[in-house]
N, C-alpha and C. Protein backbone atom coordinates (compact mmCIF):
# COMPACT_ATOMS: atom_id res chain seq x y z
N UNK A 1 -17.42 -2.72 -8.60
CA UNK A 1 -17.28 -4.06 -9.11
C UNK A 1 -18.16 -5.01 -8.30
N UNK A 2 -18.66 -5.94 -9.17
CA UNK A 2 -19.37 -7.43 -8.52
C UNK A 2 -18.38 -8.42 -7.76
N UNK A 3 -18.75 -8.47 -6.58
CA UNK A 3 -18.17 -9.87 -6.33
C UNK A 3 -18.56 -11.02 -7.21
N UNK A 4 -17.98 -11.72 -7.47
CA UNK A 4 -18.05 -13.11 -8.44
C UNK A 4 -17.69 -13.91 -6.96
N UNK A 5 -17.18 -14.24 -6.45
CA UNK A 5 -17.32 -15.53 -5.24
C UNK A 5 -16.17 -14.95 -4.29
N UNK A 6 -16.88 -15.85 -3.14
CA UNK A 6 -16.01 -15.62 -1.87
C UNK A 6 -15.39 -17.24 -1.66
N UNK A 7 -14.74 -17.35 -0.76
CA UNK A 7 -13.80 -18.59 -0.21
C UNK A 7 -12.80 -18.34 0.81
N UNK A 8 -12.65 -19.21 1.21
CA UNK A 8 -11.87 -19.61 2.65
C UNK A 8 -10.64 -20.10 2.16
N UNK A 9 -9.92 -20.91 1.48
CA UNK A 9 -9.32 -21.70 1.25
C UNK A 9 -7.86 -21.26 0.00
N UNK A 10 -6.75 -21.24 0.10
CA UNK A 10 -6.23 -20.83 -1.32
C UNK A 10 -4.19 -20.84 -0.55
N UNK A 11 -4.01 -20.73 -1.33
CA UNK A 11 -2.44 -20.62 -1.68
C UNK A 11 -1.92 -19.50 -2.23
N UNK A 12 -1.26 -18.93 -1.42
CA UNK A 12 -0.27 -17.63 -1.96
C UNK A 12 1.41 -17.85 -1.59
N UNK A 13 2.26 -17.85 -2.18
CA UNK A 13 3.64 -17.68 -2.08
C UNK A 13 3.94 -16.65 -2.34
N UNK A 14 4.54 -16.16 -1.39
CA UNK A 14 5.83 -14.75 -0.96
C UNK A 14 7.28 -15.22 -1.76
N UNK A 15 7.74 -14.18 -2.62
CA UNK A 15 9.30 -14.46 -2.64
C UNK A 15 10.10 -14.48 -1.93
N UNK A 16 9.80 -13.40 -0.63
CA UNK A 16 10.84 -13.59 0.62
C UNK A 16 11.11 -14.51 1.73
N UNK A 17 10.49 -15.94 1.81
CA UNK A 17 10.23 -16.62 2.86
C UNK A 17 9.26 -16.61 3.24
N UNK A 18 8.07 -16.19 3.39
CA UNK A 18 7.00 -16.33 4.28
C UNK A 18 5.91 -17.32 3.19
N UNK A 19 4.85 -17.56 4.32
CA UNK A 19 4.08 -18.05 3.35
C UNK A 19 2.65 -17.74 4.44
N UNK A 20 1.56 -17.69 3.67
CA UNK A 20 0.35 -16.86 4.37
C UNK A 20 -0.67 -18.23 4.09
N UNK A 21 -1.18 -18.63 5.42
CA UNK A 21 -2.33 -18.96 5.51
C UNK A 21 -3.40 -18.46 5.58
N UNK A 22 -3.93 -18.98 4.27
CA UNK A 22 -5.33 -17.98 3.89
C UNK A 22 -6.81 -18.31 5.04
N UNK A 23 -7.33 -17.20 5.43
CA UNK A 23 -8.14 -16.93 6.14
C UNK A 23 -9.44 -16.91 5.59
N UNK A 24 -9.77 -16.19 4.42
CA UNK A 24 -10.50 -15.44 3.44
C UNK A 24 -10.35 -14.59 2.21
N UNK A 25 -10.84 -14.99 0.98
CA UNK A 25 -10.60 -14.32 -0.25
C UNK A 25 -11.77 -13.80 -0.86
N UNK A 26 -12.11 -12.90 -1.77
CA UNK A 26 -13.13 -12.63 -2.54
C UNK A 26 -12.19 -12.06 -3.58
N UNK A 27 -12.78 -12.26 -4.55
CA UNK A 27 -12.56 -11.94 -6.22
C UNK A 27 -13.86 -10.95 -6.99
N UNK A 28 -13.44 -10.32 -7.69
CA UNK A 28 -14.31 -8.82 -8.03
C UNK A 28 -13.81 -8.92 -9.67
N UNK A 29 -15.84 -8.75 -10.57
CA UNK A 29 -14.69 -8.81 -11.86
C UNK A 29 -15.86 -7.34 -12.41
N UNK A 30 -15.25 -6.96 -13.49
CA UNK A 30 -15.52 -5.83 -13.87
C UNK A 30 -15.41 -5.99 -15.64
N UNK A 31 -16.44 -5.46 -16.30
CA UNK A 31 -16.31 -5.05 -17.63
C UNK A 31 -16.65 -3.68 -18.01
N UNK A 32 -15.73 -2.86 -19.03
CA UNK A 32 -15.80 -1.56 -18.63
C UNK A 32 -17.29 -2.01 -19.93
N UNK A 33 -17.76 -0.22 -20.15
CA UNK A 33 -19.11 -0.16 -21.19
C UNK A 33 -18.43 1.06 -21.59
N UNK A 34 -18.54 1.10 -22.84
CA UNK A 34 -18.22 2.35 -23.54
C UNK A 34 -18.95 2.90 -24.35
N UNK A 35 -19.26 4.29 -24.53
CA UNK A 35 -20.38 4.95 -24.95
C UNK A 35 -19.91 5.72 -26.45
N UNK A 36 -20.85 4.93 -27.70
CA UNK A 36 -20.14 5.05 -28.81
C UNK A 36 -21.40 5.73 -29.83
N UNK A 37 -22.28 6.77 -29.06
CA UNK A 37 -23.25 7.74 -29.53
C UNK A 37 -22.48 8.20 -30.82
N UNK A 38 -23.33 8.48 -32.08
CA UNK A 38 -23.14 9.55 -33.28
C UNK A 38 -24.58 9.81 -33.46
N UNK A 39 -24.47 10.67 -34.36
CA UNK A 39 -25.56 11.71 -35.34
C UNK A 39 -26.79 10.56 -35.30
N UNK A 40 -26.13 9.37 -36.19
CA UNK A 40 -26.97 8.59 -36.34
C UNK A 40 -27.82 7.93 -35.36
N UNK A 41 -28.21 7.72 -34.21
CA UNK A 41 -28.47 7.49 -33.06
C UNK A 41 -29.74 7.69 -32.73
N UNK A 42 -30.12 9.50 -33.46
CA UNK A 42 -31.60 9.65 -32.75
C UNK A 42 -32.27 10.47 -31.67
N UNK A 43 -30.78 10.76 -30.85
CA UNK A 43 -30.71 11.00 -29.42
C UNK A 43 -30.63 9.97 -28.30
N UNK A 44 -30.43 8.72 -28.90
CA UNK A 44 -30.31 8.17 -27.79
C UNK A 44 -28.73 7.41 -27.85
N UNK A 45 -28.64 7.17 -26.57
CA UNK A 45 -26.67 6.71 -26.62
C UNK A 45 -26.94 5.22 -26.89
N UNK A 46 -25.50 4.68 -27.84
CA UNK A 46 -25.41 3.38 -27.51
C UNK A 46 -24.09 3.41 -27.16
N UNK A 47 -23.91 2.07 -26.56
CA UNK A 47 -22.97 1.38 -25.98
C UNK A 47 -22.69 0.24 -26.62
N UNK A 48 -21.33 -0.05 -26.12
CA UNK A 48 -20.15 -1.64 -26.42
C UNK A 48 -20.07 -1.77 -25.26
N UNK A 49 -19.15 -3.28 -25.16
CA UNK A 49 -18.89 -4.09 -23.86
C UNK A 49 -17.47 -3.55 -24.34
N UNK A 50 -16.49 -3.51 -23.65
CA UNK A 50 -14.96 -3.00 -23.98
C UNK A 50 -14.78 -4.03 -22.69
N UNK A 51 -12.83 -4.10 -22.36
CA UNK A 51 -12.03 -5.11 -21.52
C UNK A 51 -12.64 -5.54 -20.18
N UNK A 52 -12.46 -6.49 -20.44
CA UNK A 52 -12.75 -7.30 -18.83
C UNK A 52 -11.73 -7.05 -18.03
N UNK A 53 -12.12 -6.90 -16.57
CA UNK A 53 -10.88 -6.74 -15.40
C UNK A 53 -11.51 -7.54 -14.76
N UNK A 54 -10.28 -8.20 -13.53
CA UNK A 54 -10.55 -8.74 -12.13
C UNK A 54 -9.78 -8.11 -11.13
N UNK A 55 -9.87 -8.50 -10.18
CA UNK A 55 -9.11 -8.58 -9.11
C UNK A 55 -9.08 -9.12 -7.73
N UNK A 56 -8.73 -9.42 -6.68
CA UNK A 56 -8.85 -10.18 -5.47
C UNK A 56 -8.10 -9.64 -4.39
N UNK A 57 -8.71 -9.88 -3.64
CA UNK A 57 -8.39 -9.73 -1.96
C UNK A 57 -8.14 -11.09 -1.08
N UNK A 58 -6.72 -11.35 -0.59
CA UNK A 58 -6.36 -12.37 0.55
C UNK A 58 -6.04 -11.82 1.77
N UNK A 59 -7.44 -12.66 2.51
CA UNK A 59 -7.14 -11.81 4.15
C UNK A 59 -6.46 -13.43 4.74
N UNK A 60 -5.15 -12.99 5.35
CA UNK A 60 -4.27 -14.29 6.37
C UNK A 60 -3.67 -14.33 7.19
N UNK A 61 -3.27 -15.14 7.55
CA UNK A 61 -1.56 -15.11 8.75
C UNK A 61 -0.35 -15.42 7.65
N UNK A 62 0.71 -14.43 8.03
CA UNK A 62 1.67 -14.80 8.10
C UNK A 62 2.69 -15.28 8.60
N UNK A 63 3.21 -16.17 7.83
CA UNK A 63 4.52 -17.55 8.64
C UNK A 63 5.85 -16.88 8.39
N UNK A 64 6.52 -16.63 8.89
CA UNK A 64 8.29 -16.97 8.34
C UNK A 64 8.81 -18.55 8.19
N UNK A 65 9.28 -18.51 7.36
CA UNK A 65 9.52 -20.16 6.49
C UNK A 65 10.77 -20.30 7.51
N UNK A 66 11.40 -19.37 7.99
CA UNK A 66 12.88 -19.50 9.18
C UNK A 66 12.66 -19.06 10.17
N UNK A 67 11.82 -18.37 10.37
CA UNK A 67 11.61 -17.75 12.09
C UNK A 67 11.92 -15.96 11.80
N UNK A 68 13.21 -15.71 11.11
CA UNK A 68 13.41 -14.40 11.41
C UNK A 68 13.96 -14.14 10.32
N UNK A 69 12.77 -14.45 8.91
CA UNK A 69 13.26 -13.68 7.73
C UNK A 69 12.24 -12.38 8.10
N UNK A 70 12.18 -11.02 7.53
CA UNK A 70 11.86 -9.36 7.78
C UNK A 70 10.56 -9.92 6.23
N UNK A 71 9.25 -9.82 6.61
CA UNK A 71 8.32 -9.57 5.46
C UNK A 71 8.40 -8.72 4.76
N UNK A 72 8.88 -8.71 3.58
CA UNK A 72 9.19 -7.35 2.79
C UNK A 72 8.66 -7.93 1.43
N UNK A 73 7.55 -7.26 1.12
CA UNK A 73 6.46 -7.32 -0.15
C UNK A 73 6.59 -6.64 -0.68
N UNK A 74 7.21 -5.83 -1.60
CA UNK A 74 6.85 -5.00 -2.78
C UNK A 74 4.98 -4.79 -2.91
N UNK A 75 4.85 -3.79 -3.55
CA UNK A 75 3.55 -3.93 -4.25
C UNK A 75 4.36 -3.54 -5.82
N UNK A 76 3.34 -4.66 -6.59
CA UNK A 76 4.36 -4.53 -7.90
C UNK A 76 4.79 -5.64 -8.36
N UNK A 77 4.88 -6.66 -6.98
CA UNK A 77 5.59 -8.07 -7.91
C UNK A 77 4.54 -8.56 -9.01
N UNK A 78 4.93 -9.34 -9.24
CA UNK A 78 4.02 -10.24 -10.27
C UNK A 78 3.58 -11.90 -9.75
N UNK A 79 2.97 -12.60 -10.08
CA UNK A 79 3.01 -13.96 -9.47
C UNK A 79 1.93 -14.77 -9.95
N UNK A 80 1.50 -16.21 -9.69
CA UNK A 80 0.19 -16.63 -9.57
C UNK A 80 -0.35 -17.17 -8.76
N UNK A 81 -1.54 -16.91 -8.90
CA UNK A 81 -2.58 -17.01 -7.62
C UNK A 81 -3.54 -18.36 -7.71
N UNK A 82 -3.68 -18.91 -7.05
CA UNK A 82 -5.02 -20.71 -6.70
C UNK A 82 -5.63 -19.98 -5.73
N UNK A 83 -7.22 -19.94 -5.80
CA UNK A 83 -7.85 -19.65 -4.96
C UNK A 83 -9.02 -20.74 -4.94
N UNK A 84 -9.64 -21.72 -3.97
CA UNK A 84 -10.44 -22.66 -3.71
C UNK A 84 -11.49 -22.33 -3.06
N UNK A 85 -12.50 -22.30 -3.97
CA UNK A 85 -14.08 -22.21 -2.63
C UNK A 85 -14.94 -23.36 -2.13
N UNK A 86 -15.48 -23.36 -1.44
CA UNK A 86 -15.84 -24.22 -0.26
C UNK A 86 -16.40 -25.26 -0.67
N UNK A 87 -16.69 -25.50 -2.17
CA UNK A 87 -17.54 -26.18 -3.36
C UNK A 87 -16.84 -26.98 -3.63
N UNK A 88 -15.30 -26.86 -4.07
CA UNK A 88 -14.18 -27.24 -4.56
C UNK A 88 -13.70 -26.52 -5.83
N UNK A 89 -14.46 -25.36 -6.34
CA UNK A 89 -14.27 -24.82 -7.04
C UNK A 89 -13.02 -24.21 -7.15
N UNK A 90 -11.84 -24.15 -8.47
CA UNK A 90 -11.14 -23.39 -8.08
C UNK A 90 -10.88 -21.63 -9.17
N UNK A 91 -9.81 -20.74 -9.24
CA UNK A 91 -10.04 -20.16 -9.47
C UNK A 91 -8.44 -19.63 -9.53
N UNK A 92 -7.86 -19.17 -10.68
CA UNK A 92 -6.39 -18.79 -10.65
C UNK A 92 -6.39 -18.03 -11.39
N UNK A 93 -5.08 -17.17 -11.53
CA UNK A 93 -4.47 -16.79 -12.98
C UNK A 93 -3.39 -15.84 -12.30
N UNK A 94 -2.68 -15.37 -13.11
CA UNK A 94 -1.43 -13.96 -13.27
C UNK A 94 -2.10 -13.04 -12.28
N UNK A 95 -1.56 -12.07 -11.35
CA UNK A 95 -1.85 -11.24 -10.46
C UNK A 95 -0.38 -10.30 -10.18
N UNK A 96 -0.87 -9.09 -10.20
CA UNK A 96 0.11 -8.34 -9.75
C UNK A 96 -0.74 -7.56 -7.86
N UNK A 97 0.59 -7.76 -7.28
CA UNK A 97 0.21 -7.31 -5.92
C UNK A 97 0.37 -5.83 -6.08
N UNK A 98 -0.73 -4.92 -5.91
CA UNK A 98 -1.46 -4.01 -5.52
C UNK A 98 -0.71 -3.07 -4.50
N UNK A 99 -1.24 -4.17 -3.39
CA UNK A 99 -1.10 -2.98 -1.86
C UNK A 99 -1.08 -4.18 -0.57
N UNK A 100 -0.64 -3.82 0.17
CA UNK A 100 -0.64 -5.01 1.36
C UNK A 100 -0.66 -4.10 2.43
N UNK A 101 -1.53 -4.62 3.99
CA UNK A 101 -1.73 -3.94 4.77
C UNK A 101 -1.13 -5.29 5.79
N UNK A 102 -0.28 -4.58 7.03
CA UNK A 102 0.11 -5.98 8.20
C UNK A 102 0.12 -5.23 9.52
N UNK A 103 -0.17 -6.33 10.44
CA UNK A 103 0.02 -5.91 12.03
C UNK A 103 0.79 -7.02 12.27
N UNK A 104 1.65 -6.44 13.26
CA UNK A 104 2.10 -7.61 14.30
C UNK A 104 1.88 -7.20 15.52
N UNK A 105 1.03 -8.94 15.75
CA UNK A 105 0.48 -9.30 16.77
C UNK A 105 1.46 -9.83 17.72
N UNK A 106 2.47 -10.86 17.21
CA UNK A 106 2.91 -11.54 18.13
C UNK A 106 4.06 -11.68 17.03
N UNK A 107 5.13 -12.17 17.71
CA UNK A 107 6.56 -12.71 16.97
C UNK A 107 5.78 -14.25 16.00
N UNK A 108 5.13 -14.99 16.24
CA UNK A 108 4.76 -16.26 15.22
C UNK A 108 3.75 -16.00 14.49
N UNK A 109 2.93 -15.09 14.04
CA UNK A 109 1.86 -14.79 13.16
C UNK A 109 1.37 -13.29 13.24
N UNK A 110 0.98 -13.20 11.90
CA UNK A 110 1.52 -11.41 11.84
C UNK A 110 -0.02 -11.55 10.36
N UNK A 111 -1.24 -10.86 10.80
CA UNK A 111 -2.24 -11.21 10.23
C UNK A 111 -1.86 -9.91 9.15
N UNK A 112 -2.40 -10.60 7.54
CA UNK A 112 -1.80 -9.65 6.52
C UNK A 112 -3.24 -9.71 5.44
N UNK A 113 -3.78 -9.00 4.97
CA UNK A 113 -4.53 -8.31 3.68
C UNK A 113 -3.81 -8.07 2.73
N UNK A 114 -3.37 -9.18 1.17
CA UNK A 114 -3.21 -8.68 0.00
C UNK A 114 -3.93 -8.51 -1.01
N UNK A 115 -3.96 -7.27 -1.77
CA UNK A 115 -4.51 -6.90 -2.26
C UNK A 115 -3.89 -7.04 -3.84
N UNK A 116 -5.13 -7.37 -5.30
CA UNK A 116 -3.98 -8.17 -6.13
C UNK A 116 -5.15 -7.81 -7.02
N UNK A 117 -4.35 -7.11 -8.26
CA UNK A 117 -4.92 -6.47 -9.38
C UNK A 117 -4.62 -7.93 -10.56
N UNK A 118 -5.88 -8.66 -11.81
CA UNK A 118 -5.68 -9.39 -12.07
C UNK A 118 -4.54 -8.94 -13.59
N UNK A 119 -4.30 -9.88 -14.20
CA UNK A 119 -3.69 -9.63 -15.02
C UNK A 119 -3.81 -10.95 -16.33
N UNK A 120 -4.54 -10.21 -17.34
CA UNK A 120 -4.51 -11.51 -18.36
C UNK A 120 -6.11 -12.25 -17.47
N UNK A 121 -6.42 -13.60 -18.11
CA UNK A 121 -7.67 -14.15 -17.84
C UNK A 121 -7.66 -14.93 -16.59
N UNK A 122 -8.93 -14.57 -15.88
CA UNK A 122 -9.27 -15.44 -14.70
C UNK A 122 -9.93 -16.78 -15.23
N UNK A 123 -9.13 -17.81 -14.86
CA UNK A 123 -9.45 -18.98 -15.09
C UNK A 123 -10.34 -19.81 -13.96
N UNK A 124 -11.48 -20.43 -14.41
CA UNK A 124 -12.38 -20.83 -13.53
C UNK A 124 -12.53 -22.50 -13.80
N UNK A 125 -12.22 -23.32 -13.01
CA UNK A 125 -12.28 -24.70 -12.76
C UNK A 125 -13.54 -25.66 -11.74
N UNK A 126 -14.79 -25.73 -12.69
CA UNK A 126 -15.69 -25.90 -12.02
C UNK A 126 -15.34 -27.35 -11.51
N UNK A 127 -15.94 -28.16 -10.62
CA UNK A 127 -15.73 -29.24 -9.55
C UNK A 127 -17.15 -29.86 -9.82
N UNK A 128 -17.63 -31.00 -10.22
CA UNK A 128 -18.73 -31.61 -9.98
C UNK A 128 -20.08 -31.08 -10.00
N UNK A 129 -20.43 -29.85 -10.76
CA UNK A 129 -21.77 -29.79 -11.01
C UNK A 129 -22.68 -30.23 -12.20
């Protein structure tokens, strides 16, 4: 897949209490091609454009909204995603979480990678060009 844009800037909410200050995001979009060769052809293949996909990556810190709620993410939820690039551009839609990777560093920030398969259309909100 192509990256379509990178950014610094964005909003993610956890159902369990936490909330992640975003560090870094990139978004990846994909259209499959499907190969729809017959007789008639010649020998040579043609192709269609078939479904569009996206998806995105949030690298952050994580907060506990109380101090000592337990980060417990499913991969699987569902949710929506605002993602802002450095332009003011923004960039949202439906996302299902994937996969999540975490360390803890310290008891107040616990740096986390979610990973988020899109779902339905990526909506793009251009800013002043």
């Amino acid at each position: 897949m192509a990256t379509l844009v990178q950014g610094f800037d964005g909003a993610v909410s956890l159902p369990s209490g936490w909330t992640i200050k975003v560090l870094g995001w990139s978004i990846s979009t994909n259209q499959d091609v499907r190969e729809v060769t017959g007789f008639e052809d010649s020998g040579y293949k043609d192709r269609i454009f078939g479904c569009f996909d996206w998806d995105c990556t949030v690298n952050g810190l994580a907060y506990s909204d109380s101090g000592s709620t337990p980060l417990v993410v499913t991969p699987g939820i569902s949710g929506s995603i605002v993602l802002t690039a450095s332009t003011g551009d923004t960039y949202s839609g439906v996302v299902l979480l994937s996969s999540q990777n975490t360390t803890r560093n310290t008891c107040e920030e616990m740096p986390v990678t979610l990973n988020f398969m899109g779902k339905g259309v990526l909506l793009q909100t251009w800013v002043g060009a």
